[in-house]
C-alpha atoms as a PDB file:
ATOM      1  CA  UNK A   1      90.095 102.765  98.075  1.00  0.00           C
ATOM      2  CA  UNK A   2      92.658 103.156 100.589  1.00  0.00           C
ATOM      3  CA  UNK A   3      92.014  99.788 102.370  1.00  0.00           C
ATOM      4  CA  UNK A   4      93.001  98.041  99.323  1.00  0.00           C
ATOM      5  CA  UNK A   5      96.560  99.493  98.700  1.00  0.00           C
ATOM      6  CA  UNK A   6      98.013  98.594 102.726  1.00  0.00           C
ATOM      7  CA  UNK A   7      97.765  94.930 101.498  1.00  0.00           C
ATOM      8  CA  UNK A   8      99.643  95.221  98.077  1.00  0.00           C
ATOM      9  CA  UNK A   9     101.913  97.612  99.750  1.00  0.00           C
ATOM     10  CA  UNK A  10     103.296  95.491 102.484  1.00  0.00           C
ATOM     11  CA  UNK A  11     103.411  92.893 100.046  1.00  0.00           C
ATOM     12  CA  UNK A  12     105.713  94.547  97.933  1.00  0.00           C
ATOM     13  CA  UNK A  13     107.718  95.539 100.465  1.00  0.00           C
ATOM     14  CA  UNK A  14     108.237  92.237 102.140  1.00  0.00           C
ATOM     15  CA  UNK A  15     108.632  90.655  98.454  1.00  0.00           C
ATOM     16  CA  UNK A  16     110.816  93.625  96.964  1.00  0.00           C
ATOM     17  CA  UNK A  17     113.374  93.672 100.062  1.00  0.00           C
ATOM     18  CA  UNK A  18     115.359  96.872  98.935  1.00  0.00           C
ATOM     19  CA  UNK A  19     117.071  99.300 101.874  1.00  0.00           C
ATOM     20  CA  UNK A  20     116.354 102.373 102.572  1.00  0.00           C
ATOM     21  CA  UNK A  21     118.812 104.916 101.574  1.00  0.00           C
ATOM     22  CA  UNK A  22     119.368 105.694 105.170  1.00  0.00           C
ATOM     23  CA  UNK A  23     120.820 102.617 105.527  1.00  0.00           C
ATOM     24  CA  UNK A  24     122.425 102.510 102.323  1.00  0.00           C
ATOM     25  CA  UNK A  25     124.351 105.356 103.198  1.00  0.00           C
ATOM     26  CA  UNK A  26     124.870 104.348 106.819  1.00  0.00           C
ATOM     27  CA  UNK A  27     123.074 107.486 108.119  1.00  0.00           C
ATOM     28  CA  UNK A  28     120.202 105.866 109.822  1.00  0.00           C
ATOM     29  CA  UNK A  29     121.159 107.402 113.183  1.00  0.00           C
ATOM     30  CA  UNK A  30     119.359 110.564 111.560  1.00  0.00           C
ATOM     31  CA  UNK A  31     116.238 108.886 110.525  1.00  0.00           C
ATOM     32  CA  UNK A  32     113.115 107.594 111.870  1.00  0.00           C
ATOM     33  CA  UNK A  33     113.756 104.212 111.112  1.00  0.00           C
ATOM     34  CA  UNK A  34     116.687 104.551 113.384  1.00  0.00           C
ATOM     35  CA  UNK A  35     116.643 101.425 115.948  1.00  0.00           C
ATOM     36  CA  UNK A  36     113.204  99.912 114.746  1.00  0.00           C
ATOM     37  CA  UNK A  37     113.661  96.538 113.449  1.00  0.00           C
ATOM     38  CA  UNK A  38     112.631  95.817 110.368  1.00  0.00           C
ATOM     39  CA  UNK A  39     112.718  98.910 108.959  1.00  0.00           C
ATOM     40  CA  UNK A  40     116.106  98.646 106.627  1.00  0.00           C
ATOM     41  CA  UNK A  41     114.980  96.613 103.887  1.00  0.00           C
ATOM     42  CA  UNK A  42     110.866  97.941 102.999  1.00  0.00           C
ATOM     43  CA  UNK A  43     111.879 101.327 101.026  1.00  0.00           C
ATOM     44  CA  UNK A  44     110.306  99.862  97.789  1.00  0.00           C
ATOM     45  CA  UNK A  45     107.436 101.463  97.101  1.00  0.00           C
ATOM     46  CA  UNK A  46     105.899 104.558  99.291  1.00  0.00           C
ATOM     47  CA  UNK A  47     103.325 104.251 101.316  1.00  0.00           C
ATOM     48  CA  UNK A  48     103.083 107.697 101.591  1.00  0.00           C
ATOM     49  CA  UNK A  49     103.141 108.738  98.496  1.00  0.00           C
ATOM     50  CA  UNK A  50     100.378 105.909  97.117  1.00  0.00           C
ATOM     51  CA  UNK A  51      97.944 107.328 100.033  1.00  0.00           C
ATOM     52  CA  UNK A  52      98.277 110.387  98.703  1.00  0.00           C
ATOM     53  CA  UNK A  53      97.767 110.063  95.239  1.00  0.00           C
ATOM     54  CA  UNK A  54      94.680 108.304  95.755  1.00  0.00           C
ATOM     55  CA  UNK A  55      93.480 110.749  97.824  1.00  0.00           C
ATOM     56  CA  UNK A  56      93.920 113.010  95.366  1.00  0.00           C
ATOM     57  CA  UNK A  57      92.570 110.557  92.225  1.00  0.00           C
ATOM     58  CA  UNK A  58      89.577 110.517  94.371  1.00  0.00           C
ATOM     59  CA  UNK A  59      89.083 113.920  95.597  1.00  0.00           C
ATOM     60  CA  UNK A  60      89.776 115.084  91.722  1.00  0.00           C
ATOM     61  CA  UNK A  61      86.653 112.737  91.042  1.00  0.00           C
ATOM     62  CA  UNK A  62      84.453 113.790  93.348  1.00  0.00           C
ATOM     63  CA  UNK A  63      84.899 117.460  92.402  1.00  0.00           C
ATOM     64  CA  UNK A  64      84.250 116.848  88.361  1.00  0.00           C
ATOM     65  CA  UNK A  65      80.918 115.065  89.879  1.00  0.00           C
ATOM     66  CA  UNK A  66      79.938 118.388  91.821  1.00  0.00           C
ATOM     67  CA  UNK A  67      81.171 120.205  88.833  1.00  0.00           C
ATOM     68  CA  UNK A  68      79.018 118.295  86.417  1.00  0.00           C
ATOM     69  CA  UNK A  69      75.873 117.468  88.001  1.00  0.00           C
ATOM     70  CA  UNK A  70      74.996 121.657  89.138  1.00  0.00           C
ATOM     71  CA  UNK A  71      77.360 123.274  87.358  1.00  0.00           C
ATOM     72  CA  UNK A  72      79.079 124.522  90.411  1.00  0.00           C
ATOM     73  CA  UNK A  73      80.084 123.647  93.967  1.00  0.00           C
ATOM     74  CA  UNK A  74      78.055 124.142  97.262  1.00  0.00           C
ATOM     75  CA  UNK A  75      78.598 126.559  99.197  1.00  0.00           C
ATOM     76  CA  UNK A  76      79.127 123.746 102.038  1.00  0.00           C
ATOM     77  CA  UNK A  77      81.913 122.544  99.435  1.00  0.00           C
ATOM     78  CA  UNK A  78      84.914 125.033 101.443  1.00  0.00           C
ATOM     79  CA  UNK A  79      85.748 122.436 103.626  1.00  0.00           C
ATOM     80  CA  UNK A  80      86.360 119.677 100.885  1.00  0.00           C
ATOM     81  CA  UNK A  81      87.857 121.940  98.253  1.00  0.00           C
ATOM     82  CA  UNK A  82      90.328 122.614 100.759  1.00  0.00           C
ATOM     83  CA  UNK A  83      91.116 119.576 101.539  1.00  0.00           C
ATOM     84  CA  UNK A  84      91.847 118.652  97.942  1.00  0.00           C
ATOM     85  CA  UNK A  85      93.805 121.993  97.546  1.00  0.00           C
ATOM     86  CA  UNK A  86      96.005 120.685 100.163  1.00  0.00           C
ATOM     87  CA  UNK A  87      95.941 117.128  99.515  1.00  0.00           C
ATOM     88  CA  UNK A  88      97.176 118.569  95.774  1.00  0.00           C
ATOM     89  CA  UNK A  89     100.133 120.545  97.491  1.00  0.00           C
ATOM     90  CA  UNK A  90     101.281 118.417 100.221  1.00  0.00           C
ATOM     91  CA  UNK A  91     101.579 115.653  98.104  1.00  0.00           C
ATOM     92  CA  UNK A  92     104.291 116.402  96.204  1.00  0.00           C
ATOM     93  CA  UNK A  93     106.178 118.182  98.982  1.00  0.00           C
ATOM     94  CA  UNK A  94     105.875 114.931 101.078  1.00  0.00           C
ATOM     95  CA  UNK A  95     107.248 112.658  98.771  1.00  0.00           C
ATOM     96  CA  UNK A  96     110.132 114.903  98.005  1.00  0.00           C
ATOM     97  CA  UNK A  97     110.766 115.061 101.649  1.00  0.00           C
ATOM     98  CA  UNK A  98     110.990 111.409 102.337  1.00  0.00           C
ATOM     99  CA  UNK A  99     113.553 111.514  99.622  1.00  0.00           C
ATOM    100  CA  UNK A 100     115.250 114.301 101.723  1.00  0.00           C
ATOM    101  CA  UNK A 101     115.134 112.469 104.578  1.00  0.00           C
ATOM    102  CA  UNK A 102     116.807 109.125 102.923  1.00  0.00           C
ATOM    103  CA  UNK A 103     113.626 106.750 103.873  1.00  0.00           C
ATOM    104  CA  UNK A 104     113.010 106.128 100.135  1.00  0.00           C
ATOM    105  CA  UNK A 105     114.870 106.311  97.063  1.00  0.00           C
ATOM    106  CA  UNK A 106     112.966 108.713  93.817  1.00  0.00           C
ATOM    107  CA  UNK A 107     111.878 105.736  92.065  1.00  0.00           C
ATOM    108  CA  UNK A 108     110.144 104.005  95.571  1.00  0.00           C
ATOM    109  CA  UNK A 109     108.179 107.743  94.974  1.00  0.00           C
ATOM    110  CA  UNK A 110     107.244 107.837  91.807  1.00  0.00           C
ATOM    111  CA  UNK A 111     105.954 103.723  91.867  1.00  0.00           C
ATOM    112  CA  UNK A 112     103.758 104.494  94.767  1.00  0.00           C
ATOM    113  CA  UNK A 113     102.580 107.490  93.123  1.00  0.00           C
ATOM    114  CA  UNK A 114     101.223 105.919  90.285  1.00  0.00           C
ATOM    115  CA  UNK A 115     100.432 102.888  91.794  1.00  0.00           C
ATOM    116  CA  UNK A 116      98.238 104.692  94.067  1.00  0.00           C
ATOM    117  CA  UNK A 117      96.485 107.048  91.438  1.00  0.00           C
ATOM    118  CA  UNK A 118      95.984 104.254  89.404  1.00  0.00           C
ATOM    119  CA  UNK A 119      94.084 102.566  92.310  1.00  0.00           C
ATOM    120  CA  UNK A 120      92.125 105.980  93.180  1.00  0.00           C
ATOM    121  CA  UNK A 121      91.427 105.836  89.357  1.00  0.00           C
ATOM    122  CA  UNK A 122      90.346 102.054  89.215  1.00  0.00           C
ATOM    123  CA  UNK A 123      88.341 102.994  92.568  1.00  0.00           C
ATOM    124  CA  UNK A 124      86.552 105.867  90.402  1.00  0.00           C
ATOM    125  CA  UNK A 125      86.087 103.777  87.612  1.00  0.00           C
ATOM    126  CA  UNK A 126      84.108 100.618  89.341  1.00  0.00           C
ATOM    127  CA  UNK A 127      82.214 103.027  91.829  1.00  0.00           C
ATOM    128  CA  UNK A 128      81.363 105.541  88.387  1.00  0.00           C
ATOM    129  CA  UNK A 129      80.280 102.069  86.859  1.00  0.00           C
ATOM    130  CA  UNK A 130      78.109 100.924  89.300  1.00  0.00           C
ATOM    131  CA  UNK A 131      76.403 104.466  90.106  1.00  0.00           C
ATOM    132  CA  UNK A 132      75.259 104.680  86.405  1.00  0.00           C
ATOM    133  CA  UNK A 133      74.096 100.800  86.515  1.00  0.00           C
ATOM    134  CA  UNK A 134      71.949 102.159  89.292  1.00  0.00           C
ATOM    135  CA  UNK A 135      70.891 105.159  87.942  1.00  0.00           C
ATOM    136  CA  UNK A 136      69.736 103.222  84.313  1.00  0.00           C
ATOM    137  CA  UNK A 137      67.704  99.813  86.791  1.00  0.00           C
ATOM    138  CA  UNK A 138      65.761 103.509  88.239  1.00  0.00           C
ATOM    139  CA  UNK A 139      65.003 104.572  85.450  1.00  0.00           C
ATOM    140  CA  UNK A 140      64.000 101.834  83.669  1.00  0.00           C
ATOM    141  CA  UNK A 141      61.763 101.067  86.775  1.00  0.00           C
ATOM    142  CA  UNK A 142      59.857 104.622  87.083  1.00  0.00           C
ATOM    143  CA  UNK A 143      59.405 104.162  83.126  1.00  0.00           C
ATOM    144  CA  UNK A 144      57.750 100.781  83.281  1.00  0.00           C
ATOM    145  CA  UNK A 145      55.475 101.724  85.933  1.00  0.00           C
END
C-alpha cells in the first residue's frame, strides 16, 4: 500500500505548488528545507502524515483479522501490537510537529491523513476481497471432489 501513495504524492506536490510555511514566513534558516532546492513550493499534502495513516489503516486491519479468526492474539503478536501502539501515537504527534516546525501548513496534515487512510483502507478492501474470492474457489474445490 505504501508504494502506491509516493507517486500520487509527488504528483500533487509538483501539481499543487504551495510553500511551505517556513518560507512563507521567511524562517527557513530554521528548517530542514533550509538551502535544498526545491523544497519551498511541495508543502501540499504530507508525506508523512499519509505514510502514517496507512500504516495505521493497515495495522488496524490486520489486528481485527487476528482478533476474528482465534478470538485472540498470539503470543508472538508483542512485537506487532507494539508497533501499531506506536504507529497509533506517533502519528499524531508527528504531524503536529511538522506543523511546529513550519514544513506544512494544518490542512497539508489533515489531506495526507485521510488521503493515506483512505488508501490503507482501499488497500484492505481489495486484499479482504480477493482473500475471500480465494477462500470460496477452495472451498468450492474440496466440495466438488
Amino acid at each position: 500500500a505504501q508504494m502506491f501513495q509516493v507517486g500520487p504524492m509527488l504528483f500533487a506536490k509538483s501539481l499543487g505548488n504551495r510553500q511551505r510555511p517556513c518560507f512563507f514566513y521567511g524562517r527557513e534558516g530554521n528548517t530542514e528545507a533550509y538551502d535544498t532546492p526545491g523544497e519551498q513550493f511541495v508543502s501540499f499534502y504530507s508525506g508523512d502524515a499519509s505514510v502514517g495513516c496507512c500504516f495505521v489503516a493497515v495495522g488496524l486491519y490486520l489486528l481485527w483479522q487476528c482478533l476474528s479468526h482465534e478470538g485472540k492474539l498470539p503470543s508472538s503478536s508483542f512485537s506487532f501490537k507494539s508497533a501499531l501502539f506506536l504507529g497509533i501515537l506517533i502519528e499524531p504527534t508527528g504531524a503536529f510537529l511538522r506543523t511546529v516546525a513550519d514544513m506544512h501548513w494544518f490542512t497539508d496534515i489533515l489531506t495526507g491523513s485521510v488521503l493515506g487512510g483512505g488508501l490503507g483502507v482501499l488497500w484492505v478492501a481489495v486484499w479482504h476481497g480477493k482473500e475471500r474470492d480465494n477462500h470460496t474457489r477452495l472451498r468450492n474445490s474440496i466440495n466438488g471432489l
